[in-house]
PDB file of N, CA and C in Angstrom:
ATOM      1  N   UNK A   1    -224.985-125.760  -7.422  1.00  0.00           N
ATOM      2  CA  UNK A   1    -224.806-125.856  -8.863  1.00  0.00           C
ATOM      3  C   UNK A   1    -224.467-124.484  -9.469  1.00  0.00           C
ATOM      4  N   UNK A   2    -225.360-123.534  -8.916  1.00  0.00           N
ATOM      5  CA  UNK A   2    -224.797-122.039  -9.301  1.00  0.00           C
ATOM      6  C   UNK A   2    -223.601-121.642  -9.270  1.00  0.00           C
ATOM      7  N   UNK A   3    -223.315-121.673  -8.055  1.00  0.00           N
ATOM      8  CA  UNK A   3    -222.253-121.443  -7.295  1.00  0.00           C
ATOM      9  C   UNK A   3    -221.187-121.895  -7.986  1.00  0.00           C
ATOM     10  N   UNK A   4    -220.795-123.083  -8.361  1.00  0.00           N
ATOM     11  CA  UNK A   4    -219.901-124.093  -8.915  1.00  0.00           C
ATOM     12  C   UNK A   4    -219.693-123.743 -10.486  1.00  0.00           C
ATOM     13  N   UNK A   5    -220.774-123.316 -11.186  1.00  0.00           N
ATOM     14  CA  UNK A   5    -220.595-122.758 -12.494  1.00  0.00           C
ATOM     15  C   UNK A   5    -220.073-121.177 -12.038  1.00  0.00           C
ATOM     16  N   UNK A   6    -220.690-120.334 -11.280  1.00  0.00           N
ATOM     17  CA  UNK A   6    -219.584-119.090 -11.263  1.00  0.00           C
ATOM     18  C   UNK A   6    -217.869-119.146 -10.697  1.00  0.00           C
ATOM     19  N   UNK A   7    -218.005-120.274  -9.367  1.00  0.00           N
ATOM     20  CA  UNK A   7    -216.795-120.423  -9.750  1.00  0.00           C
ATOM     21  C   UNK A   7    -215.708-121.286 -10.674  1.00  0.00           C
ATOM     22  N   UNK A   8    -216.291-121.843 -11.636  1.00  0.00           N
ATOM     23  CA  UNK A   8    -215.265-122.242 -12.750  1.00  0.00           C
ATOM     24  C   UNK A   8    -215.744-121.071 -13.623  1.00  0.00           C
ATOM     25  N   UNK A   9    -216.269-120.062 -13.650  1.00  0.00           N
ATOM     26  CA  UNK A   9    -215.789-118.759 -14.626  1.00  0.00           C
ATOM     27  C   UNK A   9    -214.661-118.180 -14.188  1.00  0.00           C
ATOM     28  N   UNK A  10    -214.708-117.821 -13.057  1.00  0.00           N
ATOM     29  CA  UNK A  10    -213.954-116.873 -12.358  1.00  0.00           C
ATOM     30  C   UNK A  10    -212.346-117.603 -12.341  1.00  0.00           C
ATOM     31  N   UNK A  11    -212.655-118.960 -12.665  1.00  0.00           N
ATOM     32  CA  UNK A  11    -210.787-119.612 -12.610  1.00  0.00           C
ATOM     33  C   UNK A  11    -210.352-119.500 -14.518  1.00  0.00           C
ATOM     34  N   UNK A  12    -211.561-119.563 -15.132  1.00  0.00           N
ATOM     35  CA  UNK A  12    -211.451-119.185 -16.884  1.00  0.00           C
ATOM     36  C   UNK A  12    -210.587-117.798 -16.579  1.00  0.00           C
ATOM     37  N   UNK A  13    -211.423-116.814 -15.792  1.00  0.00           N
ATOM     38  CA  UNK A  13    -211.265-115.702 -16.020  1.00  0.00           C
ATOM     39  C   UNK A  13    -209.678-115.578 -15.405  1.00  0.00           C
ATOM     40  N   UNK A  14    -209.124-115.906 -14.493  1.00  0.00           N
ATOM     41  CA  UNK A  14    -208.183-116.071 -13.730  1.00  0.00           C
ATOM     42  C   UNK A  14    -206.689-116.534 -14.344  1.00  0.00           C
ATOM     43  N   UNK A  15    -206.906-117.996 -15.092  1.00  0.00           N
ATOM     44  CA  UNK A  15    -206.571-118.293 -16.564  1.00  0.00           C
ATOM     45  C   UNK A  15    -206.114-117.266 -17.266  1.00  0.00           C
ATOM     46  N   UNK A  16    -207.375-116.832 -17.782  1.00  0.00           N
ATOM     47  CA  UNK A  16    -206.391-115.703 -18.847  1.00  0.00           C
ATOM     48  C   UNK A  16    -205.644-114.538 -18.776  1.00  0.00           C
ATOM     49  N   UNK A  17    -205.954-114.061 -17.587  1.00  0.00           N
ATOM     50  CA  UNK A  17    -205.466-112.959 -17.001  1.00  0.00           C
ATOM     51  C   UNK A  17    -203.962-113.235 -16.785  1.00  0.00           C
ATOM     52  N   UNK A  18    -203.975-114.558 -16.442  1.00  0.00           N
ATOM     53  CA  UNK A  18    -202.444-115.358 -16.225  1.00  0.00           C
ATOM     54  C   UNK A  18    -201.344-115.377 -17.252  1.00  0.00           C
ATOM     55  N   UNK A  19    -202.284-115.159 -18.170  1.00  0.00           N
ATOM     56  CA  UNK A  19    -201.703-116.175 -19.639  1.00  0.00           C
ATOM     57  C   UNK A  19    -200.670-114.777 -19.919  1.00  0.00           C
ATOM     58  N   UNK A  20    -199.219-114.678 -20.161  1.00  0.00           N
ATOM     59  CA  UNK A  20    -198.660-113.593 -21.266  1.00  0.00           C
ATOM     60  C   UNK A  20    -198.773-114.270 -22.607  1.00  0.00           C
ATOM     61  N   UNK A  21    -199.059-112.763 -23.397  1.00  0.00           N
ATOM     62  CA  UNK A  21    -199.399-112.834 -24.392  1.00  0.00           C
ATOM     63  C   UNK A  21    -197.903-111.777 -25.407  1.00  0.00           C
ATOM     64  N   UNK A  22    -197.757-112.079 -26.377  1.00  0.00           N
ATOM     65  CA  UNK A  22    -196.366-110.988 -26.827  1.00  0.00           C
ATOM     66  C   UNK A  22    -196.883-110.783 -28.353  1.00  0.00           C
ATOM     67  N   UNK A  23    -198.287-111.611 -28.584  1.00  0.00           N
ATOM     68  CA  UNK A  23    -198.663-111.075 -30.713  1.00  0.00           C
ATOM     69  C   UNK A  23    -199.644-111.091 -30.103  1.00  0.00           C
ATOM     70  N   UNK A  24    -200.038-110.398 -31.743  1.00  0.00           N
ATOM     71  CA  UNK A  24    -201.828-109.504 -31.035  1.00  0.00           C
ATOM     72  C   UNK A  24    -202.600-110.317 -31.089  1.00  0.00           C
ATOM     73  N   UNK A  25    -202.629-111.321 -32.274  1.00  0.00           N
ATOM     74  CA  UNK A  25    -203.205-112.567 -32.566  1.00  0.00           C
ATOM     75  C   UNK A  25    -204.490-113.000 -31.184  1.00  0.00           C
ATOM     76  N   UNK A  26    -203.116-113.633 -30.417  1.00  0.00           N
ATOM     77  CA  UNK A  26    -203.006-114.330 -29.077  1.00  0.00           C
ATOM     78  C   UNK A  26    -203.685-113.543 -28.472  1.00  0.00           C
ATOM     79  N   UNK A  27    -203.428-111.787 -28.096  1.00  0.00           N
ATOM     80  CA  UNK A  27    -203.472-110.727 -27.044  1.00  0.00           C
ATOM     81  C   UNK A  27    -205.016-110.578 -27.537  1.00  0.00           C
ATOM     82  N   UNK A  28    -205.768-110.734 -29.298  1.00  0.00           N
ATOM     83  CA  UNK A  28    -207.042-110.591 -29.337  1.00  0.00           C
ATOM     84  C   UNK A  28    -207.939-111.877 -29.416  1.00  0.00           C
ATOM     85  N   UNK A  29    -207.127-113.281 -28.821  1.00  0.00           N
ATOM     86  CA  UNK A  29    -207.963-114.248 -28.238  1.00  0.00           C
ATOM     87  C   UNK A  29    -208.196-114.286 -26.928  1.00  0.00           C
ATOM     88  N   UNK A  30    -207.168-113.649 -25.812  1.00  0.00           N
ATOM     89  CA  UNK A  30    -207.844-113.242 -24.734  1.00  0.00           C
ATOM     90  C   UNK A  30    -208.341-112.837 -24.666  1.00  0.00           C
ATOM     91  N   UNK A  31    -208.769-111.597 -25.546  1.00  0.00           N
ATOM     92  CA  UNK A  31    -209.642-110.668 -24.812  1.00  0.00           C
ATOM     93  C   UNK A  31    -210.936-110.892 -25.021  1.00  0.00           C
ATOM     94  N   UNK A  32    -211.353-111.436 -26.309  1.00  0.00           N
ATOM     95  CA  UNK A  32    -212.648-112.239 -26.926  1.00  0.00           C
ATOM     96  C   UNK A  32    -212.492-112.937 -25.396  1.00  0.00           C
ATOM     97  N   UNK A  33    -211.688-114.020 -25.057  1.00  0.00           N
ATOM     98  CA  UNK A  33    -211.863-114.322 -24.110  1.00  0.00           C
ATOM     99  C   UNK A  33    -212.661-114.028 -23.049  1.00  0.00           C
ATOM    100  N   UNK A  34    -211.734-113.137 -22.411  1.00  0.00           N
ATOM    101  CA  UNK A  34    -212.212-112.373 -20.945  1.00  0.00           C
ATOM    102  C   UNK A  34    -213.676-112.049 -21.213  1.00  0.00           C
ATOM    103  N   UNK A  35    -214.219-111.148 -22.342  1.00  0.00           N
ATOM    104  CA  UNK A  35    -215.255-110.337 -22.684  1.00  0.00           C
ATOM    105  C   UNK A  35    -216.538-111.752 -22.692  1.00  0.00           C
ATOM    106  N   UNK A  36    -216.245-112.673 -23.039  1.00  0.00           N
ATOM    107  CA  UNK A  36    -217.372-113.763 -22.812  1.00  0.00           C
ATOM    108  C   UNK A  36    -217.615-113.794 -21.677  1.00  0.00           C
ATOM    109  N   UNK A  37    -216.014-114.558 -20.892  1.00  0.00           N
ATOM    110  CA  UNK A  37    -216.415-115.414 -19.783  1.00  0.00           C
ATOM    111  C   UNK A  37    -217.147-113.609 -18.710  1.00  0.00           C
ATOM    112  N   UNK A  38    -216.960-112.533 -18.979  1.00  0.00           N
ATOM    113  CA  UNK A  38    -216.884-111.569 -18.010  1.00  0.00           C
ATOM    114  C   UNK A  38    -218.399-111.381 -18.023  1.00  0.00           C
ATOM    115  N   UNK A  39    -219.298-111.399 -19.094  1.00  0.00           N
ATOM    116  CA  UNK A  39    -220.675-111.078 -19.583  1.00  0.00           C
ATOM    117  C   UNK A  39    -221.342-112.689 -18.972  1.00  0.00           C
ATOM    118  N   UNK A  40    -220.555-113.735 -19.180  1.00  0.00           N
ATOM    119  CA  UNK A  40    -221.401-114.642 -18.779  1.00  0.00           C
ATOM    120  C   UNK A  40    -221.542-114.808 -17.126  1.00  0.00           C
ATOM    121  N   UNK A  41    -220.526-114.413 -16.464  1.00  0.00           N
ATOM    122  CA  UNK A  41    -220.364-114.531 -15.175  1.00  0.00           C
ATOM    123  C   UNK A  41    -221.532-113.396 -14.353  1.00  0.00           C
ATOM    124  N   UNK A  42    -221.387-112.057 -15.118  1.00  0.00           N
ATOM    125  CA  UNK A  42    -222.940-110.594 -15.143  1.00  0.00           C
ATOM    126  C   UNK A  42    -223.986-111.393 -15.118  1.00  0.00           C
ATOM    127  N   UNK A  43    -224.039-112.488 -16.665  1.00  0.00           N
ATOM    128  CA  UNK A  43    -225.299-113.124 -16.274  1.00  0.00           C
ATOM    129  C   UNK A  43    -225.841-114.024 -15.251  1.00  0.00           C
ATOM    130  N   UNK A  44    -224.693-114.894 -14.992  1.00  0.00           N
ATOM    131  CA  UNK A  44    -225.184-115.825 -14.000  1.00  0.00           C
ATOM    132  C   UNK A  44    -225.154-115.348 -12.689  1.00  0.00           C
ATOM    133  N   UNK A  45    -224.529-114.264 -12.235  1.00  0.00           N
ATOM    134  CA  UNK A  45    -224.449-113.299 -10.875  1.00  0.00           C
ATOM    135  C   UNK A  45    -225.946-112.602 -11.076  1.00  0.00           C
ATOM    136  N   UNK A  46    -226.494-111.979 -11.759  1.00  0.00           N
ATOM    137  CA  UNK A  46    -228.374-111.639 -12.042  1.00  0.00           C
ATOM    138  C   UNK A  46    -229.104-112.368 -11.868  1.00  0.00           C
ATOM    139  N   UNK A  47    -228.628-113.596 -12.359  1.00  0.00           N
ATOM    140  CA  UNK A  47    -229.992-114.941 -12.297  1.00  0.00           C
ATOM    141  C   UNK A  47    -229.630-115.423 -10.902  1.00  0.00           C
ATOM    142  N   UNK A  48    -228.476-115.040 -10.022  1.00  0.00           N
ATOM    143  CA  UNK A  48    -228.483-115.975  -8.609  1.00  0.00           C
ATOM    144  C   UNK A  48    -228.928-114.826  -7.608  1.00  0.00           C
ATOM    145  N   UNK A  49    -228.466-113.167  -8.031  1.00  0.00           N
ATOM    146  CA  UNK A  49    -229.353-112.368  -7.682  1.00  0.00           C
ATOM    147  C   UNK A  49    -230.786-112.290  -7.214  1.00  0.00           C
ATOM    148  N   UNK A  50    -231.636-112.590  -8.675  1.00  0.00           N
ATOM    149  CA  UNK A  50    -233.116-112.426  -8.698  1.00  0.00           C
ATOM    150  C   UNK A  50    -233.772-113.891  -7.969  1.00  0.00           C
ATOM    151  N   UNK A  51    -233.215-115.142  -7.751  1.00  0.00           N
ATOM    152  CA  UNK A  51    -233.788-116.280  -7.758  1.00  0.00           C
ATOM    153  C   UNK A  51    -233.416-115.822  -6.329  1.00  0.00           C
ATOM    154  N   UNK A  52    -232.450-115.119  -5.386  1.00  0.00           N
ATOM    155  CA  UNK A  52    -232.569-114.924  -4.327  1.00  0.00           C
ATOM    156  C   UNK A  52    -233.121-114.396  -3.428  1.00  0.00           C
ATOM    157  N   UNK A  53    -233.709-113.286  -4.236  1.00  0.00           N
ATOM    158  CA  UNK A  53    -234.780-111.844  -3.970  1.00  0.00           C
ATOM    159  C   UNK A  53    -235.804-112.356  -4.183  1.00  0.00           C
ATOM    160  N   UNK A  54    -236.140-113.340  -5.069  1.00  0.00           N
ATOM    161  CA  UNK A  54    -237.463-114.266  -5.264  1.00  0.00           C
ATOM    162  C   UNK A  54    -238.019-115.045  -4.226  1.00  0.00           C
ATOM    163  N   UNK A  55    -236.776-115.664  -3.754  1.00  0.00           N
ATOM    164  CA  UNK A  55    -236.876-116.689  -2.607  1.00  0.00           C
ATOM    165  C   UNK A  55    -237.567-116.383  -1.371  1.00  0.00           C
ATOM    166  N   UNK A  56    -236.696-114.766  -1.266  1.00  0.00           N
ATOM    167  CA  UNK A  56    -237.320-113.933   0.031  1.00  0.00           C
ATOM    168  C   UNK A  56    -238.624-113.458   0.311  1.00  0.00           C
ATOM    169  N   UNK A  57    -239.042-113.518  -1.321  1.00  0.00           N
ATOM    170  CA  UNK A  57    -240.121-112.838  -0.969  1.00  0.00           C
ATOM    171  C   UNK A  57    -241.352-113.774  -1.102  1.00  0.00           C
ATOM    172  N   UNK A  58    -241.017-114.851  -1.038  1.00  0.00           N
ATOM    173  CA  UNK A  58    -241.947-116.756  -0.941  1.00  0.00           C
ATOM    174  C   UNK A  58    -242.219-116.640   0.359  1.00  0.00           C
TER     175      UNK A  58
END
């Protein structure tokens, strides 16, 4: 389940990176973009981190 939510960030993230952009409009909805999906992906890479280091030490 982890796993499966980081990788549909990483294809968001992949997505936009894809996307050309030519007005700033657009060029400052990617980047709002990226800057979510990039912080949410930090988070969920910490929480699969610690629940792993947790595990080990059960």
């Amino acid at each position: 389940m982890m796993q499966e939510r980081i990788n549909e960030l990483l294809n968001l993230i992949d997505t936009q990176l894809a996307m050309e952009t030519s007005d700033p409009v657009t060029e400052s909805y990617k980047a709002r973009n990226l800057a979510s999906y990039a912080q949410a992906l930090k988070t969920l890479l910490e929480i699969k981190r610690n629940t792993e280091d947790r595990n080990e030490r059960l």
